[in-house]
Protein backbone atom coordinates (compact mmCIF):
# COMPACT_ATOMS: atom_id res chain seq x y z
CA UNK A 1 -11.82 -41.43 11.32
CA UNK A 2 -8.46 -40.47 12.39
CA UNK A 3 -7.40 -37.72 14.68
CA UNK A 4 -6.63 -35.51 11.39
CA UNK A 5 -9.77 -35.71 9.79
CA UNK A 6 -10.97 -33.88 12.94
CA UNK A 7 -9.23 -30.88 12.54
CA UNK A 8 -11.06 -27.64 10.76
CA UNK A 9 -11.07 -28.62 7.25
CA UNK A 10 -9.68 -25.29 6.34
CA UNK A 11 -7.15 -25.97 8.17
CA UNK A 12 -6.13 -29.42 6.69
CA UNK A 13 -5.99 -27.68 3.52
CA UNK A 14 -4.00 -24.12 3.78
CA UNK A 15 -0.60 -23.35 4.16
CA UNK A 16 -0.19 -20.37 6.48
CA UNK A 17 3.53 -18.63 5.91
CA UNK A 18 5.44 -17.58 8.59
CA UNK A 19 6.94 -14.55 9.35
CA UNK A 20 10.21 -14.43 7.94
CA UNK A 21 11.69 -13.33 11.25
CA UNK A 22 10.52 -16.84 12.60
CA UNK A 23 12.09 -18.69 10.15
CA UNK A 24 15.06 -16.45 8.50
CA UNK A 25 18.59 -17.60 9.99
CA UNK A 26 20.40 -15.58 7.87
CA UNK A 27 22.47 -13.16 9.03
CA UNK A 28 21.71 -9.45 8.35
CA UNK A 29 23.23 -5.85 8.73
CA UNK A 30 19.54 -4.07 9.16
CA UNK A 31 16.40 -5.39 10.14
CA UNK A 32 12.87 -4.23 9.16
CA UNK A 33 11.17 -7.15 9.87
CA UNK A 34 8.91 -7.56 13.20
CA UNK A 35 7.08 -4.28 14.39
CA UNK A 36 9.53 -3.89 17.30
CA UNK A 37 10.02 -0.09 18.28
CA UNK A 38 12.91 1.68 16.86
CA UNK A 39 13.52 3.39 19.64
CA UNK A 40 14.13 0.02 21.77
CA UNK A 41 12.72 -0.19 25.57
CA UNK A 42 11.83 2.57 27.73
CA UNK A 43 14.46 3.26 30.60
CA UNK A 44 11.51 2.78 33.38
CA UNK A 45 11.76 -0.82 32.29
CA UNK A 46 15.07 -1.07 32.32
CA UNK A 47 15.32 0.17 35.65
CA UNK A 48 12.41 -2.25 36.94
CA UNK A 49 14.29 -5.00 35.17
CA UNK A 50 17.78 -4.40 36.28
CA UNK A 51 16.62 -4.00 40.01
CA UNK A 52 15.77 -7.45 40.14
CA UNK A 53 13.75 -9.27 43.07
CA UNK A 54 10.22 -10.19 40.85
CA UNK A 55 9.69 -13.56 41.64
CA UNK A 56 8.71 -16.34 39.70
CA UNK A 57 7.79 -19.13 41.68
CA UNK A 58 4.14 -18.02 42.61
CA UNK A 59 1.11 -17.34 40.07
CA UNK A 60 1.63 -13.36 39.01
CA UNK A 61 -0.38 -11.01 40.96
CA UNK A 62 -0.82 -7.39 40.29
CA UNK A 63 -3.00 -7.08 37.32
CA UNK A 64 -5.11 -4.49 38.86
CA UNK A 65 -2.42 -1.68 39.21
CA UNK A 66 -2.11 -2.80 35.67
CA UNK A 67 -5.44 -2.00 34.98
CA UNK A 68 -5.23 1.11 37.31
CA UNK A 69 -1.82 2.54 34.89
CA UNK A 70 -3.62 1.93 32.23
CA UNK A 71 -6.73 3.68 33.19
CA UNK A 72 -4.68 6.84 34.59
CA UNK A 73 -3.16 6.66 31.17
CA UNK A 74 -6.75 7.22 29.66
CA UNK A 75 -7.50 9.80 31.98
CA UNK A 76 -10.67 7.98 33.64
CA UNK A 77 -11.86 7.61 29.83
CA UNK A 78 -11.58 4.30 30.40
CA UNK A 79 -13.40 1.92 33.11
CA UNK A 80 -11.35 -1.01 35.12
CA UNK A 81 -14.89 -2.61 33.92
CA UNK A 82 -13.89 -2.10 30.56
CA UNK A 83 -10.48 -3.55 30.28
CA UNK A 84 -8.89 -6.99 29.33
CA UNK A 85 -5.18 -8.01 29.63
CA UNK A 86 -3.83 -10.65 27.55
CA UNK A 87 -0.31 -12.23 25.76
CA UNK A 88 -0.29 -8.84 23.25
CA UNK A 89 -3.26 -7.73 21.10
CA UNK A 90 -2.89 -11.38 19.65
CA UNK A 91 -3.89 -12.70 23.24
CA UNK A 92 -6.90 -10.27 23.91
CA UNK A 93 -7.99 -11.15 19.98
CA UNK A 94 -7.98 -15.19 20.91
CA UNK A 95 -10.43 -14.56 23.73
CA UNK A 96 -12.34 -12.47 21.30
CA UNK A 97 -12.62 -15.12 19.25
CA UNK A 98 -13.13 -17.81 21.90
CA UNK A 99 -16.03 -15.83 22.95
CA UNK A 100 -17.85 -14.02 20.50
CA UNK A 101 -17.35 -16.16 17.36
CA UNK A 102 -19.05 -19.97 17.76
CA UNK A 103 -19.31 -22.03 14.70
CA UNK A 104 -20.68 -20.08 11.70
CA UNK A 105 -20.29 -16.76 12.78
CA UNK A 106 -19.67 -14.48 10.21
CA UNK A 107 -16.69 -11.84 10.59
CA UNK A 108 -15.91 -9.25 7.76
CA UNK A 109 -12.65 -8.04 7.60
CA UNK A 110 -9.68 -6.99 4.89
CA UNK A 111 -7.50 -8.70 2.47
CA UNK A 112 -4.59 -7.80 3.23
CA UNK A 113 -4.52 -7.58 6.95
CA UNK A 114 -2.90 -9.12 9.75
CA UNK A 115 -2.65 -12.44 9.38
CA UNK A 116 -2.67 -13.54 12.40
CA UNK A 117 -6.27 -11.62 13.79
CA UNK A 118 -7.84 -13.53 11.16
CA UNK A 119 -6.52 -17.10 11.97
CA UNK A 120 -8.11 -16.31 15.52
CA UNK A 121 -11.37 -16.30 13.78
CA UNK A 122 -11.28 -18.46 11.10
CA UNK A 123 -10.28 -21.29 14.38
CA UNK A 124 -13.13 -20.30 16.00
CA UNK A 125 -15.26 -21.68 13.38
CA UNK A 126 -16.13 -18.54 12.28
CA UNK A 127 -16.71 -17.69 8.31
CA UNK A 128 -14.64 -14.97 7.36
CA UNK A 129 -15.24 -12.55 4.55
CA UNK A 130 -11.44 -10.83 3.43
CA UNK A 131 -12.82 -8.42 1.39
CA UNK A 132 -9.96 -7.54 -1.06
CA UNK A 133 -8.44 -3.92 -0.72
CA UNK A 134 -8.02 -2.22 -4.10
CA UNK A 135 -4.61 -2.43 -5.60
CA UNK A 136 -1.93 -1.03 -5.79
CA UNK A 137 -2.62 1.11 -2.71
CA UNK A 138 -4.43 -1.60 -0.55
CA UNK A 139 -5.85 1.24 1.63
CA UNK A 140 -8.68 0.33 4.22
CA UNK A 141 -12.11 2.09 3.13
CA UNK A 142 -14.30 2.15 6.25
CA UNK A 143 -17.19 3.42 4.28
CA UNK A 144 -17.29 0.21 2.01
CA UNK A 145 -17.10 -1.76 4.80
CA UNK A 146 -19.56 -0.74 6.41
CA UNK A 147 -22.03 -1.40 2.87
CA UNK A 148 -21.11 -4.86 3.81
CA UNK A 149 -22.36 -5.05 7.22
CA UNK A 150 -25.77 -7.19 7.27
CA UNK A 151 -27.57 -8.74 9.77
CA UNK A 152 -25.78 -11.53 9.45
CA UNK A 153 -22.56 -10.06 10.19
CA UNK A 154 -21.23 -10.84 13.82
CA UNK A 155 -18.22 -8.94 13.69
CA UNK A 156 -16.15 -6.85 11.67
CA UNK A 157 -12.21 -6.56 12.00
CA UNK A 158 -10.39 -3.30 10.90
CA UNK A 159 -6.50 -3.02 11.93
CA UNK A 160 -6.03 1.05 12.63
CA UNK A 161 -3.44 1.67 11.70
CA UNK A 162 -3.54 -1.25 9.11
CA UNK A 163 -1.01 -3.95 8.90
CA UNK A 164 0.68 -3.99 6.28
CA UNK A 165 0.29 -0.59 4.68
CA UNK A 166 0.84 1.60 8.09
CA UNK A 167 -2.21 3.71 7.08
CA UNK A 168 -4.73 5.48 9.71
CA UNK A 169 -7.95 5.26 9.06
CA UNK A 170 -9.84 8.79 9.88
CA UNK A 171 -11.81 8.43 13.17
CA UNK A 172 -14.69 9.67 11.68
CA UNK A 173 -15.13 7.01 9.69
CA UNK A 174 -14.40 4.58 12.36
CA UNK A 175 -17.55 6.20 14.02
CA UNK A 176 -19.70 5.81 11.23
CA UNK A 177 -18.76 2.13 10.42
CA UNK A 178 -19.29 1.39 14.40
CA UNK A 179 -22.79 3.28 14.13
CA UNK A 180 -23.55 0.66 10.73
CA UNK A 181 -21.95 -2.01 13.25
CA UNK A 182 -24.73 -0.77 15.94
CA UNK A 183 -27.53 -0.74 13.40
CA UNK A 184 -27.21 -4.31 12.26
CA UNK A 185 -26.09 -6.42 15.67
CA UNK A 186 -22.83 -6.52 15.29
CA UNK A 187 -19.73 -5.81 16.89
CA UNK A 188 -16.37 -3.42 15.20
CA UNK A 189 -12.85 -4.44 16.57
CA UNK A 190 -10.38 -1.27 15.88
CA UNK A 191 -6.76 -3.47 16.29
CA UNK A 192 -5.09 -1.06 17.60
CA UNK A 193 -1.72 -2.80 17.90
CA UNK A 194 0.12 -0.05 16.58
CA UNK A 195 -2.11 2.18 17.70
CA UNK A 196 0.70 4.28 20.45
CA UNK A 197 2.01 5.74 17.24
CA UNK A 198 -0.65 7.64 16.68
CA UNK A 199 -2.04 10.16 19.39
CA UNK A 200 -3.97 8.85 21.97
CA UNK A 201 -6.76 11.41 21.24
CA UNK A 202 -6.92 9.89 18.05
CA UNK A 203 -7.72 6.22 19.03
CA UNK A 204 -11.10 4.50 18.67
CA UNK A 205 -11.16 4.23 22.40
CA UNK A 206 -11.94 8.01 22.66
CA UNK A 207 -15.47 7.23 20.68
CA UNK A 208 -17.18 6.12 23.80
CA UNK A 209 -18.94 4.04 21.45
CA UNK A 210 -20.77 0.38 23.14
CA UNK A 211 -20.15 -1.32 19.42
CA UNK A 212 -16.06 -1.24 19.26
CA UNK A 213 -13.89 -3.17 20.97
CA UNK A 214 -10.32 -1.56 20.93
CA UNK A 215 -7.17 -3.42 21.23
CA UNK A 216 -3.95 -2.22 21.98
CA UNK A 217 -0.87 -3.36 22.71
CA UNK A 218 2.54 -2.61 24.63
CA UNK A 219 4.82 -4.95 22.41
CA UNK A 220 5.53 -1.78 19.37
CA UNK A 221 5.07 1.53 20.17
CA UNK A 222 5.83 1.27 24.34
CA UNK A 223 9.20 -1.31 23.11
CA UNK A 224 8.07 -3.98 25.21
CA UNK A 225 7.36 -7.00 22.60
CA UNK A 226 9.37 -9.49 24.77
CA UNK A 227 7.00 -8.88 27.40
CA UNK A 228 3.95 -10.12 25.85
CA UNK A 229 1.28 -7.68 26.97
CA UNK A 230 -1.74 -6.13 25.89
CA UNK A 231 -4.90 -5.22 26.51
CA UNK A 232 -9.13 -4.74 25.37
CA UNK A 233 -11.28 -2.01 25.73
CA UNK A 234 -14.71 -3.62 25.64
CA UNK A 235 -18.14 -1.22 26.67
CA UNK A 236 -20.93 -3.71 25.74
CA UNK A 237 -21.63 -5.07 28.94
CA UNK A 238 -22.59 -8.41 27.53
CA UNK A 239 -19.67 -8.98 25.09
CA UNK A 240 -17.26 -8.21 28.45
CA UNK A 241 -19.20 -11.04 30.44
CA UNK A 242 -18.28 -13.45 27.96
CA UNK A 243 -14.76 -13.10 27.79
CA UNK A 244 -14.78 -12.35 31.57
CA UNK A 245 -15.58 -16.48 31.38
CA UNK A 246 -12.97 -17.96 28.97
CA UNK A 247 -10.30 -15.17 29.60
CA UNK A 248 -7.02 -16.77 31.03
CA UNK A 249 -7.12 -15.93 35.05
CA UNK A 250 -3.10 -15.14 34.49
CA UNK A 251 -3.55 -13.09 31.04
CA UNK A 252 0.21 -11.19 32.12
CA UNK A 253 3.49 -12.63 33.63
CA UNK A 254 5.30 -11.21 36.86
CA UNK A 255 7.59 -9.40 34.51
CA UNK A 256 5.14 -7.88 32.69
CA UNK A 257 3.04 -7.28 35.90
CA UNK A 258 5.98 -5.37 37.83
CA UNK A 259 7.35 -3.12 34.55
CA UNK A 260 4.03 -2.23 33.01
CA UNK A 261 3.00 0.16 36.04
CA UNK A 262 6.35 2.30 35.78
CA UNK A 263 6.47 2.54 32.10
CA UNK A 264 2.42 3.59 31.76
CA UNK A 265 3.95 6.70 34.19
CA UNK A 266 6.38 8.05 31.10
CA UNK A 267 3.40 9.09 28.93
CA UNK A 268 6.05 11.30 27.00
CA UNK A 269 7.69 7.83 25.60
CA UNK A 270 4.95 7.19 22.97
CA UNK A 271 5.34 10.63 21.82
CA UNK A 272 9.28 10.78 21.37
CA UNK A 273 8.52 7.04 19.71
CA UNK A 274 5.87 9.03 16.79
CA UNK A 275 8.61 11.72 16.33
CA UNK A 276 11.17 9.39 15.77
CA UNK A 277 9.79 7.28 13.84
CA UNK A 278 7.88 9.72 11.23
CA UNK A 279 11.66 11.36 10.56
CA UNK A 280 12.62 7.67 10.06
CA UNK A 281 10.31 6.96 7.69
CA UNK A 282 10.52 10.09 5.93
CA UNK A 283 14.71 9.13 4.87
CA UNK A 284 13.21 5.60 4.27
CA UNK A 285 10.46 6.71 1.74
CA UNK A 286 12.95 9.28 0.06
CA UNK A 287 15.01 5.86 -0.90
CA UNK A 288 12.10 4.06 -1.98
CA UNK A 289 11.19 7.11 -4.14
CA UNK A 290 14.99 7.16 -5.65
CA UNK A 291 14.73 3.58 -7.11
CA UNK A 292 13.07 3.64 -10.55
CA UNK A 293 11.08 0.12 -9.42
CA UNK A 294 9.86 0.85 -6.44
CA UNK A 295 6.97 2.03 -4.85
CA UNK A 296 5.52 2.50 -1.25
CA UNK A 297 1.52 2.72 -0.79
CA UNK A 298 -0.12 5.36 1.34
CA UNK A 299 0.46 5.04 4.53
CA UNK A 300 0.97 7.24 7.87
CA UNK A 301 4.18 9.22 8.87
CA UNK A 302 3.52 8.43 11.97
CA UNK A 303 3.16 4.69 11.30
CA UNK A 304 6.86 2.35 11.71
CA UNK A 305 5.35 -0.18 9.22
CA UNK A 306 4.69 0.37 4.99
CA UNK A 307 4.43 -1.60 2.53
CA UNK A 308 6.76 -1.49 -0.46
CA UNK A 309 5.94 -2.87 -4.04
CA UNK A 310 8.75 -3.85 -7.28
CA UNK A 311 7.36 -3.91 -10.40
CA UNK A 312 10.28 -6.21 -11.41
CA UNK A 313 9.14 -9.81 -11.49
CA UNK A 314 10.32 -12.20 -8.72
CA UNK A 315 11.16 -12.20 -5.21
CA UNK A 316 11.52 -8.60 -3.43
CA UNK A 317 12.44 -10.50 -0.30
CA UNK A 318 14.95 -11.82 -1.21
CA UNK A 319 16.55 -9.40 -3.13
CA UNK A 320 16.54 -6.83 0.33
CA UNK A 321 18.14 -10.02 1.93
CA UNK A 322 20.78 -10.59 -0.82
CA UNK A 323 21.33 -6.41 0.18
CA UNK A 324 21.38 -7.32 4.25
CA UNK A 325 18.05 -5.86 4.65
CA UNK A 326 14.72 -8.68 6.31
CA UNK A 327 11.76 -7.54 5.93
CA UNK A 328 8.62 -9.48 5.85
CA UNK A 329 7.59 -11.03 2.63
CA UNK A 330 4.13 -10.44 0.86
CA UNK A 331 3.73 -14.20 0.90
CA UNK A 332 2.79 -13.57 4.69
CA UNK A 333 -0.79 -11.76 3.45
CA UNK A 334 -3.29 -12.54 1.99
CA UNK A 335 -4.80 -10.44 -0.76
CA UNK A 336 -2.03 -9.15 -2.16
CA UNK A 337 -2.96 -10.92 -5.46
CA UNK A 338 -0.54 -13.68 -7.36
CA UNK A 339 2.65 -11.83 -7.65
CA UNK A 340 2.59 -11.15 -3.75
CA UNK A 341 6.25 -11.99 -3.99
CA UNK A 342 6.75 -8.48 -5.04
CA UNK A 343 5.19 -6.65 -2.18
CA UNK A 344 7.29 -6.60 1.46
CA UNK A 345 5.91 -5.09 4.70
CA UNK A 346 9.25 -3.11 5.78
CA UNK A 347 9.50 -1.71 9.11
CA UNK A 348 11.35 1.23 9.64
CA UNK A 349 14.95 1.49 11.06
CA UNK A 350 15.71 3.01 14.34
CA UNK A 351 18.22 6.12 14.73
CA UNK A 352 21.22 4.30 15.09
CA UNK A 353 20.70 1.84 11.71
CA UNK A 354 19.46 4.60 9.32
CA UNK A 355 22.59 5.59 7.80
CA UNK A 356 23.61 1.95 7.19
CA UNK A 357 20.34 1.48 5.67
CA UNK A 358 20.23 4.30 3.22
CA UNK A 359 23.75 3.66 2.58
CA UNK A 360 22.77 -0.15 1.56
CA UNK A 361 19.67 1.40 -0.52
CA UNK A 362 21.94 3.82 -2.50
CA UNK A 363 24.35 1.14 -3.45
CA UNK A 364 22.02 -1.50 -4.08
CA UNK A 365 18.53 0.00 -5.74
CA UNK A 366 19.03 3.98 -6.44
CA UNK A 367 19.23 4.96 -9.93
């Protein structure tokens, strides 16, 4: 056997698409592609930034006044027990899956969703169940998720707000699914990666509850994606013991380790991000309701991210980009059924590129 036939079999055999932002060299005039806050970065790390003196050339240090920000953030609802740091929400779900999910465990989560959470399983050697969201609306139903929760199910994945459609799932169902979860041995992961665009009384993280692990991260709605950070929220005592073994010993760089503690201070940032952003997407989704072809699916106001659909037959990617608009295309989720090519997750514009955009929309797909 050669080195290939070694690899996960899965593997050998799919192709995964990229994001188009990782590929696209194309130039543009708006971009609604990567969930990047429209807002930009916070001043406070700016200021930590632009005042130099972080040093490189030792291992970072620091992650416990990390820990301690983000805990003061919480308001003591959360335990420096309790938390994980990683490289983003992607980072703290690879440890998940490098600890919880050996060969053959079973995960249930969506189709569509993001990607990228369920390559971290499906690696792991675990056998994932996408369970197709109904079209045209692809909208999350915790309640018929949790009628698939057996005892066979190890974990089950839910994105809150849910990538691609920017929808929020109502906490009360999150408790109910996490109470199935309990029931039946299993754990419930609420991705909260774009989670700071909703309230933080709001977030699964306020349920208390031993069967959800939360995940958050500071890369959308704190404008920090460059920096790489995130973190977990895990109460089952066990569960955190695992990844306490396999998590990296340096989940954050210096960068990350010297910023993170100012900006966790200017709890008013997420807040001016949600207001923002839900008059942003309000002008965006009175464009998509002007073109005759076009159609957004529920989502949140509050949410940067929607996804848009053209009943038109070929490539709704590339007709934004012919415009000067990237997005990402529906080839970059599953579930989204065999004309995915019509379906783009679009991102919303910050203040300054709103006009151009809704300029570019009326010229290019209003009646």
């Amino acid at each position: 056997m050669t080195w290939f036939q070694w690899a996960p079999a899965w593997l050998r055999k799919e192709y995964g698409p990229e994001y188009a932002t990782l590929k696209e060299s194309r130039p543009v005039l708006v971009d609604c592609a990567l969930g990047c806050n429209p807002l930009g970065t916070p001043a406070s790390a700016r200021a930590v930034i632009e005042r130099g003196g972080i040093g490189v050339d030792a291992y970072p240090d620091g992650k416990e006044t990390v820990i301690g920000g983000i805990r003061s953030f919480w308001k003591g609802a959360v335990e420096p027990s309790q938390l994980i740091l990683g490289c983003g929400s992607i980072g703290v779900l690879t440890t998940i899956a490098r600890s919880l999910c050996g060969p053959g465990a079973r995960v249930l989560g969506m189709a569509p969703q993001f990607t990228s959470g369920l390559l971290a399983f499906r690696t792991s050697g675990s056998d994932v169940l996408a369970t197709p969201l109904e079209a045209p609306g692809f909208t999350p139903d915790p309640a018929r998720l949790a009628d698939l929760v057996t005892e066979e199910t190890s974990l089950v994945y839910f994105d809150r707000p849910h990538n691609p459609t920017g929808w929020t799932a109502p906490l009360d169902a999150m408790a109910r699914l996490a109470d199935r979860c309990a029931e039946k041995g299993a754990l419930l992961i609420s991705d909260e990666a774009y989670g700071d665009y909703i309230p933080p009384e709001q977030s699964a993280i306020t349920l208390s509850h031993d069967a959800i692990i939360c995940v958050r991260s500071f890369s959308k709605g704190w404008g920090l994606a460059g920096l790489r950070a995130g973190y977990g929220v895990i109460r089952d005592r066990k569960a955190m013991a695992l990844l306490r073994i396999v998590e990296d010993p340096f989940p954050l760089n210096s960068v990350a380790l010297a910023v993170l503690p100012e900006v966790l201070k200017d709890e008013d940032y997420p807040r001016r991000t949600r207001d923002t952003v839900s008059a942003m997407k309000r002008r965006v989704l009175e464009c998509v309701a002007a073109s005759p072809d076009m159609s957004a699916a529920p989502t949140d106001l509050r949410s940067p991210i929607m996804l848009l659909h053209d009943r038109r037959p070929g490539s709704l990617y590339e007709r934004l980009m012919g415009a000067g608009i990237r997005t990402e295309p529906g080839e970059c989720f599953e579930g989204l059924g065999e004309h995915c090519e019509q379906f783009v997750r679009l991102r919303v514009p910050g203040p300054e590129h709103i006009g151009r955009f809704e300029e570019i929309w009326r010229n290019s797909f209003s009646r």
